[in-house]
PDB file of N, CA and C in Angstrom:
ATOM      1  N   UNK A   1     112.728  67.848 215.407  1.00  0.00           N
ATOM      2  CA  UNK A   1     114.041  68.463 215.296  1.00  0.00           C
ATOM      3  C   UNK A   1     114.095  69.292 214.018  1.00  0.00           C
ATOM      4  N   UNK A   2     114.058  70.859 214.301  1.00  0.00           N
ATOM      5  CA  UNK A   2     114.578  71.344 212.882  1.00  0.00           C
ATOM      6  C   UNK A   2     115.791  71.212 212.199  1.00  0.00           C
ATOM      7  N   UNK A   3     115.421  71.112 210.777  1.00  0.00           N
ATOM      8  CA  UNK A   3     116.561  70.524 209.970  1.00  0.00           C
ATOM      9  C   UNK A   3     116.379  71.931 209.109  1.00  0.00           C
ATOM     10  N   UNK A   4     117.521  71.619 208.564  1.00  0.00           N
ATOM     11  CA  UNK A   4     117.945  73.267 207.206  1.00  0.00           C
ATOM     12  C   UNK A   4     119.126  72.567 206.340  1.00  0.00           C
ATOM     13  N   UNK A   5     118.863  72.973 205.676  1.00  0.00           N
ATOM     14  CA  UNK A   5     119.230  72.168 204.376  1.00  0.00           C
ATOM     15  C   UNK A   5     120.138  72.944 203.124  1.00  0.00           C
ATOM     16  N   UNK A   6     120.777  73.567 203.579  1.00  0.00           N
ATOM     17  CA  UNK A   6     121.384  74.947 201.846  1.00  0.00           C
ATOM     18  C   UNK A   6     122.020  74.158 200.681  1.00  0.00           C
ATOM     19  N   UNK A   7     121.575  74.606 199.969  1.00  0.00           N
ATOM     20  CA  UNK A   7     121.773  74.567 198.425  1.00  0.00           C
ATOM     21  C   UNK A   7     122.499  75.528 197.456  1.00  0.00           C
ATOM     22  N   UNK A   8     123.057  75.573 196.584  1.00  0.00           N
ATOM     23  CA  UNK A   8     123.144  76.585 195.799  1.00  0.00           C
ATOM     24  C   UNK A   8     124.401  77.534 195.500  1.00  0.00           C
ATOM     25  N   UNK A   9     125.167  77.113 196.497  1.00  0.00           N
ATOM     26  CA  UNK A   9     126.648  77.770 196.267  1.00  0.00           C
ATOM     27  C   UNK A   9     127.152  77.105 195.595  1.00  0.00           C
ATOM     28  N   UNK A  10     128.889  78.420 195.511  1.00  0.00           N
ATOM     29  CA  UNK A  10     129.578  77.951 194.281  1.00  0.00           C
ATOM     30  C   UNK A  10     130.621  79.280 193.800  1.00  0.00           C
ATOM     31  N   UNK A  11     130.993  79.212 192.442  1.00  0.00           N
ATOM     32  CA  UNK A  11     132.253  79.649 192.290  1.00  0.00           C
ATOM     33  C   UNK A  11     131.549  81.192 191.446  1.00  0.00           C
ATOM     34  N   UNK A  12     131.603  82.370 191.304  1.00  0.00           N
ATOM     35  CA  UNK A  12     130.768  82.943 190.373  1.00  0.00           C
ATOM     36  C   UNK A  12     132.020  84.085 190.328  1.00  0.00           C
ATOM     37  N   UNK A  13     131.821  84.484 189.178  1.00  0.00           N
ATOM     38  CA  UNK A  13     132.779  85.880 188.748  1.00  0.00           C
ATOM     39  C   UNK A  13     131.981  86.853 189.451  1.00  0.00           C
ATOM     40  N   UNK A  14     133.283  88.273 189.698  1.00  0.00           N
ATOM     41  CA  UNK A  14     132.437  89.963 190.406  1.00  0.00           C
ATOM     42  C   UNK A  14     131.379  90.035 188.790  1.00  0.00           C
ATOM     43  N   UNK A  15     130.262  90.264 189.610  1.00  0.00           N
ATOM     44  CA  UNK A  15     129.009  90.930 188.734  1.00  0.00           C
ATOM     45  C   UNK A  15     128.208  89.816 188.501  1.00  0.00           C
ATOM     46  N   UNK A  16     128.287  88.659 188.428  1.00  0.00           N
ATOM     47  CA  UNK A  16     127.580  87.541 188.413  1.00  0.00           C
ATOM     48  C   UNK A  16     125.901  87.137 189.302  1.00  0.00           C
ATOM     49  N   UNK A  17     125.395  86.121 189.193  1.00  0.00           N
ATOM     50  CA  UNK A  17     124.597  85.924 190.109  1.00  0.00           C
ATOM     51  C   UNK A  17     124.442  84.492 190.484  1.00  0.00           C
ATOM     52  N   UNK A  18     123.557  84.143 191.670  1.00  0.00           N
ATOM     53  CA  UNK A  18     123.947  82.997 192.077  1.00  0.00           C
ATOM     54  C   UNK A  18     122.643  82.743 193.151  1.00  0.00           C
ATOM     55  N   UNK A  19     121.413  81.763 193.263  1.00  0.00           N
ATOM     56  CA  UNK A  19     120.230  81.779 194.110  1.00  0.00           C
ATOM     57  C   UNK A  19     120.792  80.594 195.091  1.00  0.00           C
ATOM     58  N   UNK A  20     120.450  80.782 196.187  1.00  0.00           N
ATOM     59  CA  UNK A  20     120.579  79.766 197.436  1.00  0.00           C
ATOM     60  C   UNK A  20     119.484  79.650 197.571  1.00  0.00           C
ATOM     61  N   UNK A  21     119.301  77.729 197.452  1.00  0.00           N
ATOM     62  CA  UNK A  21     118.084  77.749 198.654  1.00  0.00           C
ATOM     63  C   UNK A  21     118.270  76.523 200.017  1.00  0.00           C
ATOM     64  N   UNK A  22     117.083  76.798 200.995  1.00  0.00           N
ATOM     65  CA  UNK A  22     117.228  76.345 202.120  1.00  0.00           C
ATOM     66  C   UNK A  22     116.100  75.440 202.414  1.00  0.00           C
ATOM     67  N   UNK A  23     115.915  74.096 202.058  1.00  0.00           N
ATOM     68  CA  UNK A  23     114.918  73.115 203.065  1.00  0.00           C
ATOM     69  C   UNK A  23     115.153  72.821 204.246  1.00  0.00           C
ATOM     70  N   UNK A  24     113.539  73.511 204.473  1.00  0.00           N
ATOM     71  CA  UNK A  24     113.917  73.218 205.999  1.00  0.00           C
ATOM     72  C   UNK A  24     112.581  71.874 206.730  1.00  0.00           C
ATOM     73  N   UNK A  25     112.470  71.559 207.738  1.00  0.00           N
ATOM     74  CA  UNK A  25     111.953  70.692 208.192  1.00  0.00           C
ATOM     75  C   UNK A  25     112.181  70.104 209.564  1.00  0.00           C
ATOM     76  N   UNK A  26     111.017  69.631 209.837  1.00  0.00           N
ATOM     77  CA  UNK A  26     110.987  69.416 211.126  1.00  0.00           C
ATOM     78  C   UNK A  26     109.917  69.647 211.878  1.00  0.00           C
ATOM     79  N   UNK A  27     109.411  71.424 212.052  1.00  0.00           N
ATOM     80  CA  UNK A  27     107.693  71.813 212.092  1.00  0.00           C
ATOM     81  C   UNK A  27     107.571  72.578 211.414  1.00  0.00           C
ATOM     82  N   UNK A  28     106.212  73.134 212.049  1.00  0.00           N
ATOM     83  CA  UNK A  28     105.581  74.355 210.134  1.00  0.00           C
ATOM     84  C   UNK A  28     106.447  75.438 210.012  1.00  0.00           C
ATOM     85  N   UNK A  29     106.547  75.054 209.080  1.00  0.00           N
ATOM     86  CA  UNK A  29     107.805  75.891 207.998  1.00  0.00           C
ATOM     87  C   UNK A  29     106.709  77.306 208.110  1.00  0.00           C
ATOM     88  N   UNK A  30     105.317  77.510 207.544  1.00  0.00           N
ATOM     89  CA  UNK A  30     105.033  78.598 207.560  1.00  0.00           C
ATOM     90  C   UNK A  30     104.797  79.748 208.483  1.00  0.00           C
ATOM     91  N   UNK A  31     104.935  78.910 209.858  1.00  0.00           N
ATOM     92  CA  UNK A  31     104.330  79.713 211.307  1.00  0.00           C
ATOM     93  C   UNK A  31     106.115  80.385 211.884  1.00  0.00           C
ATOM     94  N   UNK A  32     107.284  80.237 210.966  1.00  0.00           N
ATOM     95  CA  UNK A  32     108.453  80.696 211.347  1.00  0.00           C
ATOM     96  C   UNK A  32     108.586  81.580 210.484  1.00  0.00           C
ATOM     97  N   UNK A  33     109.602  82.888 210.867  1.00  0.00           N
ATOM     98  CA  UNK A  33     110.515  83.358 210.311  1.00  0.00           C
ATOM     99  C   UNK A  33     111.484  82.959 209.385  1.00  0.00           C
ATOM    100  N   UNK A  34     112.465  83.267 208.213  1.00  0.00           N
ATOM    101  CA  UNK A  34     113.427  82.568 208.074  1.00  0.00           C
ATOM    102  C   UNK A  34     114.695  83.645 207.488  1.00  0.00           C
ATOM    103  N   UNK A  35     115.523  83.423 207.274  1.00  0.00           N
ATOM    104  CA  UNK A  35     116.549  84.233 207.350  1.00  0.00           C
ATOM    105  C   UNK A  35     118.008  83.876 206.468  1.00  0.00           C
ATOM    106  N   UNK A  36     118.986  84.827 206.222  1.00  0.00           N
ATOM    107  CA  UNK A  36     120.449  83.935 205.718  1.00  0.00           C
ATOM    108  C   UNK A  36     121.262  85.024 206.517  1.00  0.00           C
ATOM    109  N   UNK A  37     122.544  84.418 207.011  1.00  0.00           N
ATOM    110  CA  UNK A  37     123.478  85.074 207.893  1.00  0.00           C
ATOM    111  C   UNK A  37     124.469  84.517 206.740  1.00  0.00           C
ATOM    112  N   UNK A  38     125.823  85.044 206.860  1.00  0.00           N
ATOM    113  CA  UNK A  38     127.050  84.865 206.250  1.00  0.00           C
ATOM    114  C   UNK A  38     128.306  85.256 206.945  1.00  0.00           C
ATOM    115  N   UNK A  39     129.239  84.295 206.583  1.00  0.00           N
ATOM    116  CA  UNK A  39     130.221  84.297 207.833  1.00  0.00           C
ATOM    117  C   UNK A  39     131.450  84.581 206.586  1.00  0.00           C
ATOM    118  N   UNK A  40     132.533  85.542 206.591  1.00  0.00           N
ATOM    119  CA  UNK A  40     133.350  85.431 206.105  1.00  0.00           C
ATOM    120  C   UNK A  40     134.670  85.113 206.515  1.00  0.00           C
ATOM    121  N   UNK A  41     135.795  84.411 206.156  1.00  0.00           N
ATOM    122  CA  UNK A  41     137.242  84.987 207.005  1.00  0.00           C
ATOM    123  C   UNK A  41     137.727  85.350 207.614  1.00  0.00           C
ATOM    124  N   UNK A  42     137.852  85.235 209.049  1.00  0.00           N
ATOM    125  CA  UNK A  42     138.577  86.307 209.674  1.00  0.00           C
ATOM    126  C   UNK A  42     137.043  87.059 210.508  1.00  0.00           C
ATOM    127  N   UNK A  43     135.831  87.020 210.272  1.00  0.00           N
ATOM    128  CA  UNK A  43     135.044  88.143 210.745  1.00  0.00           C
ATOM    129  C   UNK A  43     133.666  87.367 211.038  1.00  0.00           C
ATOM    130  N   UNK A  44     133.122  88.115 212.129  1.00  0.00           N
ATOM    131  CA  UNK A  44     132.014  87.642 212.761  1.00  0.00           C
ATOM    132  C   UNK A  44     130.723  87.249 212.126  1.00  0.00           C
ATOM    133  N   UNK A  45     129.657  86.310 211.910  1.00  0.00           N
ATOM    134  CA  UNK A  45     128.859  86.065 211.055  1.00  0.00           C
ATOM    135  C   UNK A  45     127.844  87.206 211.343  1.00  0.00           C
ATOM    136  N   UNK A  46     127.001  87.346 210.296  1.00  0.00           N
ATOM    137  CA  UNK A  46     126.446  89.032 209.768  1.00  0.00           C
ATOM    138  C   UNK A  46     125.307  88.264 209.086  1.00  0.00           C
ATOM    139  N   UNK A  47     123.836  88.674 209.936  1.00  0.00           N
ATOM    140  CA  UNK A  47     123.033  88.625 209.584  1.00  0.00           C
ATOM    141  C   UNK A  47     122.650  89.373 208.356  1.00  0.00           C
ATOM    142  N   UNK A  48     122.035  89.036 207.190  1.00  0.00           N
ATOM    143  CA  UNK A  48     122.119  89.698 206.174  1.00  0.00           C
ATOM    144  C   UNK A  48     120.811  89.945 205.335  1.00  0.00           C
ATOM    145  N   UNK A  49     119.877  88.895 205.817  1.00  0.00           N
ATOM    146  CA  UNK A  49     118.338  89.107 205.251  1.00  0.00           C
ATOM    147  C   UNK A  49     117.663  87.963 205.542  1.00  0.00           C
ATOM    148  N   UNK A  50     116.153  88.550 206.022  1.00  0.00           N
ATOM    149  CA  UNK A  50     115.166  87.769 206.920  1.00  0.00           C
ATOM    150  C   UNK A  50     113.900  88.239 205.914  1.00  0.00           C
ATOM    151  N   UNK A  51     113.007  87.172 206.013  1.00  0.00           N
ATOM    152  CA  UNK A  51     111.316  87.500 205.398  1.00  0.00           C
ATOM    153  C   UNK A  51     110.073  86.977 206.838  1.00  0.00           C
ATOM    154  N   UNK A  52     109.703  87.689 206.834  1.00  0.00           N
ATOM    155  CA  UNK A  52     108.679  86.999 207.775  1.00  0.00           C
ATOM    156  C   UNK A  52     107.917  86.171 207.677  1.00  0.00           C
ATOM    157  N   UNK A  53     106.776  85.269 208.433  1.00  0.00           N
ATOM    158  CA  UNK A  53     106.346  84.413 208.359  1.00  0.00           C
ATOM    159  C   UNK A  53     105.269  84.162 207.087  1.00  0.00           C
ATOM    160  N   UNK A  54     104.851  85.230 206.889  1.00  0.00           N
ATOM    161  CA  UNK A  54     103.935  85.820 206.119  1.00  0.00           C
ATOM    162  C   UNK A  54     104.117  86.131 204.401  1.00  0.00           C
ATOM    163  N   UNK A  55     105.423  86.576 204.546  1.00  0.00           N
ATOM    164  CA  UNK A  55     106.333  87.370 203.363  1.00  0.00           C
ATOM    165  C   UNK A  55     105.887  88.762 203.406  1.00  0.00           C
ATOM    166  N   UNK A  56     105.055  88.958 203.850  1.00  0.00           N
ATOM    167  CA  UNK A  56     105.010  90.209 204.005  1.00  0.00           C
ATOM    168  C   UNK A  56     106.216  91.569 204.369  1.00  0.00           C
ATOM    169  N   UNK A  57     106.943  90.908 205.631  1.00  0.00           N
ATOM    170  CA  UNK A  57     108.152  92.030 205.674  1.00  0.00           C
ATOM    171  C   UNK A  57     109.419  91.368 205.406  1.00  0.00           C
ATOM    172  N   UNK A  58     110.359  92.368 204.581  1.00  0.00           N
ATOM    173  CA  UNK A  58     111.612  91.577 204.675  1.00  0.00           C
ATOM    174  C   UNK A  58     112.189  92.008 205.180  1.00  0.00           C
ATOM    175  N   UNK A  59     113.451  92.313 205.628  1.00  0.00           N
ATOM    176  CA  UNK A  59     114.673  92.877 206.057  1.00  0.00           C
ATOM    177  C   UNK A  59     116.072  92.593 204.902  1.00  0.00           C
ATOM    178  N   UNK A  60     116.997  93.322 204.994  1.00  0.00           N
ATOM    179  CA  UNK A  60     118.058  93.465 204.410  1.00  0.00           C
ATOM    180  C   UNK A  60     119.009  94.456 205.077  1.00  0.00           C
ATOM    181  N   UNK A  61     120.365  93.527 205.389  1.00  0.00           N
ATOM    182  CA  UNK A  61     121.904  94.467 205.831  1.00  0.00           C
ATOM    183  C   UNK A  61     121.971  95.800 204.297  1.00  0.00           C
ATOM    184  N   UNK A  62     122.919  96.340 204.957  1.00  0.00           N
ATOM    185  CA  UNK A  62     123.071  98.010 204.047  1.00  0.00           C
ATOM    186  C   UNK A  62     124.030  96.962 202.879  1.00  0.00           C
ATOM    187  N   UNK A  63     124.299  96.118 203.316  1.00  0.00           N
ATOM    188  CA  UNK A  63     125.370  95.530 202.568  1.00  0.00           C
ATOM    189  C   UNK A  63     125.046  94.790 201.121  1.00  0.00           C
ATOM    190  N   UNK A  64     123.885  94.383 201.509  1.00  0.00           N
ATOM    191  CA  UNK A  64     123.565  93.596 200.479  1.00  0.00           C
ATOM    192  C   UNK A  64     122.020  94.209 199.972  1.00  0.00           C
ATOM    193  N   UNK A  65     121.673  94.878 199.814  1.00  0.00           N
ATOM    194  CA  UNK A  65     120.437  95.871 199.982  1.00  0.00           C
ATOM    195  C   UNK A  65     120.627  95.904 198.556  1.00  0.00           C
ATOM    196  N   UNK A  66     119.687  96.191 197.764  1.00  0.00           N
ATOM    197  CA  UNK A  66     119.259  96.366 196.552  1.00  0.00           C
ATOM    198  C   UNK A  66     120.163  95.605 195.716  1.00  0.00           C
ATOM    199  N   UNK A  67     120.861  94.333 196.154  1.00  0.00           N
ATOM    200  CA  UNK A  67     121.286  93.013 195.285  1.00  0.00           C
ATOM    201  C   UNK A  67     121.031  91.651 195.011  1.00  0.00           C
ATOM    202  N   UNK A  68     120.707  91.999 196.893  1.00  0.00           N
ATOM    203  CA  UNK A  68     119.955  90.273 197.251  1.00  0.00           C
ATOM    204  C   UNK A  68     118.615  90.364 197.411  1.00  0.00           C
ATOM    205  N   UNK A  69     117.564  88.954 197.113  1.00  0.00           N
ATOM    206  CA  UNK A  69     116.345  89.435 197.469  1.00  0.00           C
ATOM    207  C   UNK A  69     115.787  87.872 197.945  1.00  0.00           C
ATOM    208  N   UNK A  70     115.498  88.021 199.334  1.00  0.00           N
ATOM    209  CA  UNK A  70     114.895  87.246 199.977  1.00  0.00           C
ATOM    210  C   UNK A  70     113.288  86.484 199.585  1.00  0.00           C
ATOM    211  N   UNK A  71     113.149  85.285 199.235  1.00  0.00           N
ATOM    212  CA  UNK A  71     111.840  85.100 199.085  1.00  0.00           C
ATOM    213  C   UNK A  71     111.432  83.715 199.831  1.00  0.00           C
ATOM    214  N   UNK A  72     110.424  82.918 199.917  1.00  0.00           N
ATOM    215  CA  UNK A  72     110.044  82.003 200.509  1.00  0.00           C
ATOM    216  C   UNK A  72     108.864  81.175 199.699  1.00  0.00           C
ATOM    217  N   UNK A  73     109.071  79.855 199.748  1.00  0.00           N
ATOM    218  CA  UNK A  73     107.884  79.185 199.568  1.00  0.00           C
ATOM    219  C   UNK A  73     107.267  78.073 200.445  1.00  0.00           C
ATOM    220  N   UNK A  74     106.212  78.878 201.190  1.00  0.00           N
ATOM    221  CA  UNK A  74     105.410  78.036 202.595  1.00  0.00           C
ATOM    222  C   UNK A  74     104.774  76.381 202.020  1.00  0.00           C
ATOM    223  N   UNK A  75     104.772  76.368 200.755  1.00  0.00           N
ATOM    224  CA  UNK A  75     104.355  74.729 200.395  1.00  0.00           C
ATOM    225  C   UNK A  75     105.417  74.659 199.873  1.00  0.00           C
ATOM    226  N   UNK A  76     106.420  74.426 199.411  1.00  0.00           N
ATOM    227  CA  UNK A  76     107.475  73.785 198.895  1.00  0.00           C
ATOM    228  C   UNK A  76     109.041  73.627 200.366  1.00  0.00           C
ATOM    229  N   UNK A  77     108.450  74.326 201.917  1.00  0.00           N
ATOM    230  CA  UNK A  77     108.979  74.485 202.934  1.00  0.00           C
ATOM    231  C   UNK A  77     110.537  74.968 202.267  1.00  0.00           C
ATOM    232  N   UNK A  78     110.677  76.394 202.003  1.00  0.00           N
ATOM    233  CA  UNK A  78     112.213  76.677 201.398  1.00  0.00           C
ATOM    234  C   UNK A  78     111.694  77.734 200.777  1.00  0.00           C
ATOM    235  N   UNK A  79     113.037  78.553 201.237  1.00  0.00           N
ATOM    236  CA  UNK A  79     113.762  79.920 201.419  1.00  0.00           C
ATOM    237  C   UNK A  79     114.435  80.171 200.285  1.00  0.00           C
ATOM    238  N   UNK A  80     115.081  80.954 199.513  1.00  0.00           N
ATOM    239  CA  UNK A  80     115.748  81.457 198.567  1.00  0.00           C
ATOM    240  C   UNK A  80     116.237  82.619 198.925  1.00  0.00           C
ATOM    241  N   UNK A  81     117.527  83.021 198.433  1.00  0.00           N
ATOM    242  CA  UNK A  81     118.404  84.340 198.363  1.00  0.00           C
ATOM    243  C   UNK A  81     118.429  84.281 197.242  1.00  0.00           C
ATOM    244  N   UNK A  82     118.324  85.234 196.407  1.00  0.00           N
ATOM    245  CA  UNK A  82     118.535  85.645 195.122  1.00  0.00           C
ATOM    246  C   UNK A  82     119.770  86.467 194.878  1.00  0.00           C
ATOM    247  N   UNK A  83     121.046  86.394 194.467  1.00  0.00           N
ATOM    248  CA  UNK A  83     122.558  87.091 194.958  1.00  0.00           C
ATOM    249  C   UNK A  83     122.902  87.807 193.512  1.00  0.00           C
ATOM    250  N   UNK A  84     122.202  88.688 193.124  1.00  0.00           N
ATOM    251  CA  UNK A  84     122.856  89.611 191.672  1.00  0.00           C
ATOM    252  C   UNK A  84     124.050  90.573 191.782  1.00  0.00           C
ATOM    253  N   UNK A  85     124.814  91.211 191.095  1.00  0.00           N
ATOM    254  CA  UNK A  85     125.648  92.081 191.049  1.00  0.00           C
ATOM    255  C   UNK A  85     126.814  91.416 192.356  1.00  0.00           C
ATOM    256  N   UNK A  86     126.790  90.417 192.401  1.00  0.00           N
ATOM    257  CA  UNK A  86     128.198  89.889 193.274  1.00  0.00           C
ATOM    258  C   UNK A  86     129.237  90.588 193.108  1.00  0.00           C
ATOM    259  N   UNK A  87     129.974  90.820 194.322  1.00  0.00           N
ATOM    260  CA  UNK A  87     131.205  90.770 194.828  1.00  0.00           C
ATOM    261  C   UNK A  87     131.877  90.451 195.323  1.00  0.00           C
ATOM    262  N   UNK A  88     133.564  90.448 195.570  1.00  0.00           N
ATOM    263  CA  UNK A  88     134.195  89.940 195.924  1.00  0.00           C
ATOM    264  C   UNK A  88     133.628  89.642 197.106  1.00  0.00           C
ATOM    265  N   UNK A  89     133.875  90.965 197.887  1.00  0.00           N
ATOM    266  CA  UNK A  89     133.607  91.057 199.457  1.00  0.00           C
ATOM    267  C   UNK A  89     132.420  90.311 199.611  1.00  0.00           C
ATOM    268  N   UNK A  90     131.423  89.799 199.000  1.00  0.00           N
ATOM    269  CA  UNK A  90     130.681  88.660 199.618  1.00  0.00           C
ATOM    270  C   UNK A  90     130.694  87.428 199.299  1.00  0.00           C
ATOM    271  N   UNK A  91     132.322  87.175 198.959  1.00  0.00           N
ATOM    272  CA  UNK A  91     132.652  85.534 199.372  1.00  0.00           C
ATOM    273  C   UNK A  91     132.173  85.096 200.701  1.00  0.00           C
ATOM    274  N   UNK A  92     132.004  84.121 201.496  1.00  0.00           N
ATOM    275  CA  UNK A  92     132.045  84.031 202.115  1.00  0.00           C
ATOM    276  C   UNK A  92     130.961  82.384 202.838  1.00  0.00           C
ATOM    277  N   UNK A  93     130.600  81.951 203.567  1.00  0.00           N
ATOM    278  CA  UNK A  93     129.683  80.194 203.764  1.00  0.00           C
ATOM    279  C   UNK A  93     128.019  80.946 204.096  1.00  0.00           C
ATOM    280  N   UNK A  94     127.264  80.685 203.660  1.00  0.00           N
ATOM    281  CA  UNK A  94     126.277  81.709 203.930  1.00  0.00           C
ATOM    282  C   UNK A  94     125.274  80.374 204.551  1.00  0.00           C
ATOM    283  N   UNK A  95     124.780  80.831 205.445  1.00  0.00           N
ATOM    284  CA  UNK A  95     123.914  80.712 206.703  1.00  0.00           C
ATOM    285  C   UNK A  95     122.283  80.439 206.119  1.00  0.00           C
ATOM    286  N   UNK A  96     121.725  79.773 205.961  1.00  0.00           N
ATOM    287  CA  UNK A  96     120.147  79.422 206.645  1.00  0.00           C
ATOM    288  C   UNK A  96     119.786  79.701 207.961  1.00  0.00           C
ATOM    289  N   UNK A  97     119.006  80.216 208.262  1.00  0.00           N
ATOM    290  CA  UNK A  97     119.061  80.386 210.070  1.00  0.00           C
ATOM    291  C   UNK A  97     117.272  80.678 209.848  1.00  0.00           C
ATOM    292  N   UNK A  98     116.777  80.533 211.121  1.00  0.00           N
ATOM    293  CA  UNK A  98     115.328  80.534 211.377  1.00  0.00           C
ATOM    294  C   UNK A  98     115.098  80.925 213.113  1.00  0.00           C
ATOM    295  N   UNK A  99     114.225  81.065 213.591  1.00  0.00           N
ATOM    296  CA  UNK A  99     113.736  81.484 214.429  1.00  0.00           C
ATOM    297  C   UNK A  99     113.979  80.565 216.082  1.00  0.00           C
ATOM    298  N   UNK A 100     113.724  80.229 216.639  1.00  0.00           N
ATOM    299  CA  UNK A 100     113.022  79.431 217.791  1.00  0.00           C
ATOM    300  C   UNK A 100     111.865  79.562 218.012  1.00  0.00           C
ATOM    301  N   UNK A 101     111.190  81.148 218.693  1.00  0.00           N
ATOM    302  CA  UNK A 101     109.601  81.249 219.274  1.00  0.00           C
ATOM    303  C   UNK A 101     109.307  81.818 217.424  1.00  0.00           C
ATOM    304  N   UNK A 102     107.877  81.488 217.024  1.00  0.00           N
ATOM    305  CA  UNK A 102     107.187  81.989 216.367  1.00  0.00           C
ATOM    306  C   UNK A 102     107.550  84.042 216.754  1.00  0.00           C
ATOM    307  N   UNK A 103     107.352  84.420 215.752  1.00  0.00           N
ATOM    308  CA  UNK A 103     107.078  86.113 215.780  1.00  0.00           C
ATOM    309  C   UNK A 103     106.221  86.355 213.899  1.00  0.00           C
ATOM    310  N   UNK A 104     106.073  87.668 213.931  1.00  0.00           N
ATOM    311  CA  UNK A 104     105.969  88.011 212.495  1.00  0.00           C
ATOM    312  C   UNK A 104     107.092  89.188 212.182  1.00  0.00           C
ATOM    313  N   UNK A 105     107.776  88.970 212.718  1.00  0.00           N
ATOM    314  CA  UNK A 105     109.077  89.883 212.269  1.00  0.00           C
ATOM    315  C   UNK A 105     109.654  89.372 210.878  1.00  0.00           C
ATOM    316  N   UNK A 106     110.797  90.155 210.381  1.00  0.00           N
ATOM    317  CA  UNK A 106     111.343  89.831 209.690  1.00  0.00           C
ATOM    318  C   UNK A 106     112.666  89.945 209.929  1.00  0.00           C
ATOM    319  N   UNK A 107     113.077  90.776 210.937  1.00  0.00           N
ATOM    320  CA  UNK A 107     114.130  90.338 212.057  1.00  0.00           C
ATOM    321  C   UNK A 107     114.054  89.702 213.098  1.00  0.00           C
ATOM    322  N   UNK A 108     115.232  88.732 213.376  1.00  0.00           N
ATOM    323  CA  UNK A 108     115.030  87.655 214.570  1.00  0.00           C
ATOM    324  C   UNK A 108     117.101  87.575 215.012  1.00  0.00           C
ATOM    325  N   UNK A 109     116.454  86.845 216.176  1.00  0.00           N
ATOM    326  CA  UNK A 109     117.753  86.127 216.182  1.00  0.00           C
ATOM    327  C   UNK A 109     117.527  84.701 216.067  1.00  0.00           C
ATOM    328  N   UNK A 110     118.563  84.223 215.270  1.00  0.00           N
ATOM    329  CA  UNK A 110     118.456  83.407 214.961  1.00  0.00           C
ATOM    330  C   UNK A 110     118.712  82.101 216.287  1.00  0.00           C
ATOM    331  N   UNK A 111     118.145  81.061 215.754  1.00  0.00           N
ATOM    332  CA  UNK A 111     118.179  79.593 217.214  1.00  0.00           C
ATOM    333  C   UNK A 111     118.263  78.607 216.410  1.00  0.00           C
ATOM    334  N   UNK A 112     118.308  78.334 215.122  1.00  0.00           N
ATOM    335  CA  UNK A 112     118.340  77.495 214.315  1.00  0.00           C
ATOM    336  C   UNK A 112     119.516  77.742 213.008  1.00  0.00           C
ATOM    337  N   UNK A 113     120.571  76.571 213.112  1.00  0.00           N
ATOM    338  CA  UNK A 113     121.513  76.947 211.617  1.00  0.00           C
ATOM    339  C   UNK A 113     121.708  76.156 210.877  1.00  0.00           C
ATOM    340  N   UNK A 114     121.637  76.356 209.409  1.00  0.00           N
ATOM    341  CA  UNK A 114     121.876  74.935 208.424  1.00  0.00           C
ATOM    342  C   UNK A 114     123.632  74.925 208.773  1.00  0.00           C
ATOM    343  N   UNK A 115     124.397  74.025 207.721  1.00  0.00           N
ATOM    344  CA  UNK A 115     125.449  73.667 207.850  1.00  0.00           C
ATOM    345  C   UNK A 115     126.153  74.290 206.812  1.00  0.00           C
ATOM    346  N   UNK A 116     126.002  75.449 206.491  1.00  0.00           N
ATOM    347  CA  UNK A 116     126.392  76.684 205.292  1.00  0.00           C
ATOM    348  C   UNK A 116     126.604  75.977 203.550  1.00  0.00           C
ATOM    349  N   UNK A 117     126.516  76.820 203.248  1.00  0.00           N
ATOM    350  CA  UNK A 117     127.061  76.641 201.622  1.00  0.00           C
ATOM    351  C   UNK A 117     128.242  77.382 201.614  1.00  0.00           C
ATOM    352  N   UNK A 118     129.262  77.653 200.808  1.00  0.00           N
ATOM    353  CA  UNK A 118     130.206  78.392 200.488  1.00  0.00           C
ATOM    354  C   UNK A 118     129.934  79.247 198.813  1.00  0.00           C
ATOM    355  N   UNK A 119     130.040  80.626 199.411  1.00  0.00           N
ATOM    356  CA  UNK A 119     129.925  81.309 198.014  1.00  0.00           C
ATOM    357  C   UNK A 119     131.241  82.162 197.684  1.00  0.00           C
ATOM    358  N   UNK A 120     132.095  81.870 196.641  1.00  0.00           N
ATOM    359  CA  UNK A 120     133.206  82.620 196.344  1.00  0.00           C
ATOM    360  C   UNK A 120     133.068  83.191 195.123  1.00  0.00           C
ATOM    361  N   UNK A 121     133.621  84.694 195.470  1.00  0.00           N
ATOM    362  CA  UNK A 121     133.249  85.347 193.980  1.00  0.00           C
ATOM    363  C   UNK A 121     134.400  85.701 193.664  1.00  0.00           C
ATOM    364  N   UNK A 122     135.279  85.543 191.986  1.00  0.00           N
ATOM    365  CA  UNK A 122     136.084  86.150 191.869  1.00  0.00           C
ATOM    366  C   UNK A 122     136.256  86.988 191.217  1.00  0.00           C
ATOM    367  N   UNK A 123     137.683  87.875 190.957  1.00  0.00           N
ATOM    368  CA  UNK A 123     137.641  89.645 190.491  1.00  0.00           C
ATOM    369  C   UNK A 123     138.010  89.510 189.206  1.00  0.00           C
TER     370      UNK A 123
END
């Protein structure tokens, strides 16, 4: 049974920073994808950045693009978001999510969800 695990939220001022991470477990952590989605208020959850199995490719929304930075560690089984230059607008419970079938993408849809963290930033 995969398990996901988030860590790392919390209260941070606009401009601040703030790292999430995600244990996960269950099977090989390295032969998956892994990913963070974020759900805010009022609005549909929004995939926001994926690394591939490899680390080789990442992905990133326009949204969070040159703030957040996705990384992974295949022996320590866990994911990290790295969240600099915060803003308001990305308050919001942010998502662990992972794959189902193996791929080497760094986009997926997700089949697997931790039980969120909450990140609130204020102005």
């Amino acid at each position: 049974q995969v398990q996901l695990v988030e860590s790392g939220g919390g209260l941070v001022q606009a401009g601040g920073s703030l790292r999430l991470s995600c244990a996960a477990s269950g099977r090989t952590f390295s032969s998956y994808a892994m990913g963070w989605s974020r759900q805010a208020p009022g609005k549909e959850r929004e995939f926001i950045a994926g690394i591939s199995r490899d680390s080789i490719s990442t992905y990133y929304a326009d949204s969070v693009k040159d703030r957040f930075t996705i990384s992974r560690d295949n022996v320590k089984n866990t994911v990290y978001l790295q969240m600099n230059s915060l803003k308001p607008e990305d308050t919001a419970v942010y998502y662990c999510a992972t794959e189902k079938l193996r791929s080497w993408a760094a986009v997926f849809t997700p089949g697997y969800w931790g039980q969120g963290t909450q990140v609130t930033v204020s102005s």
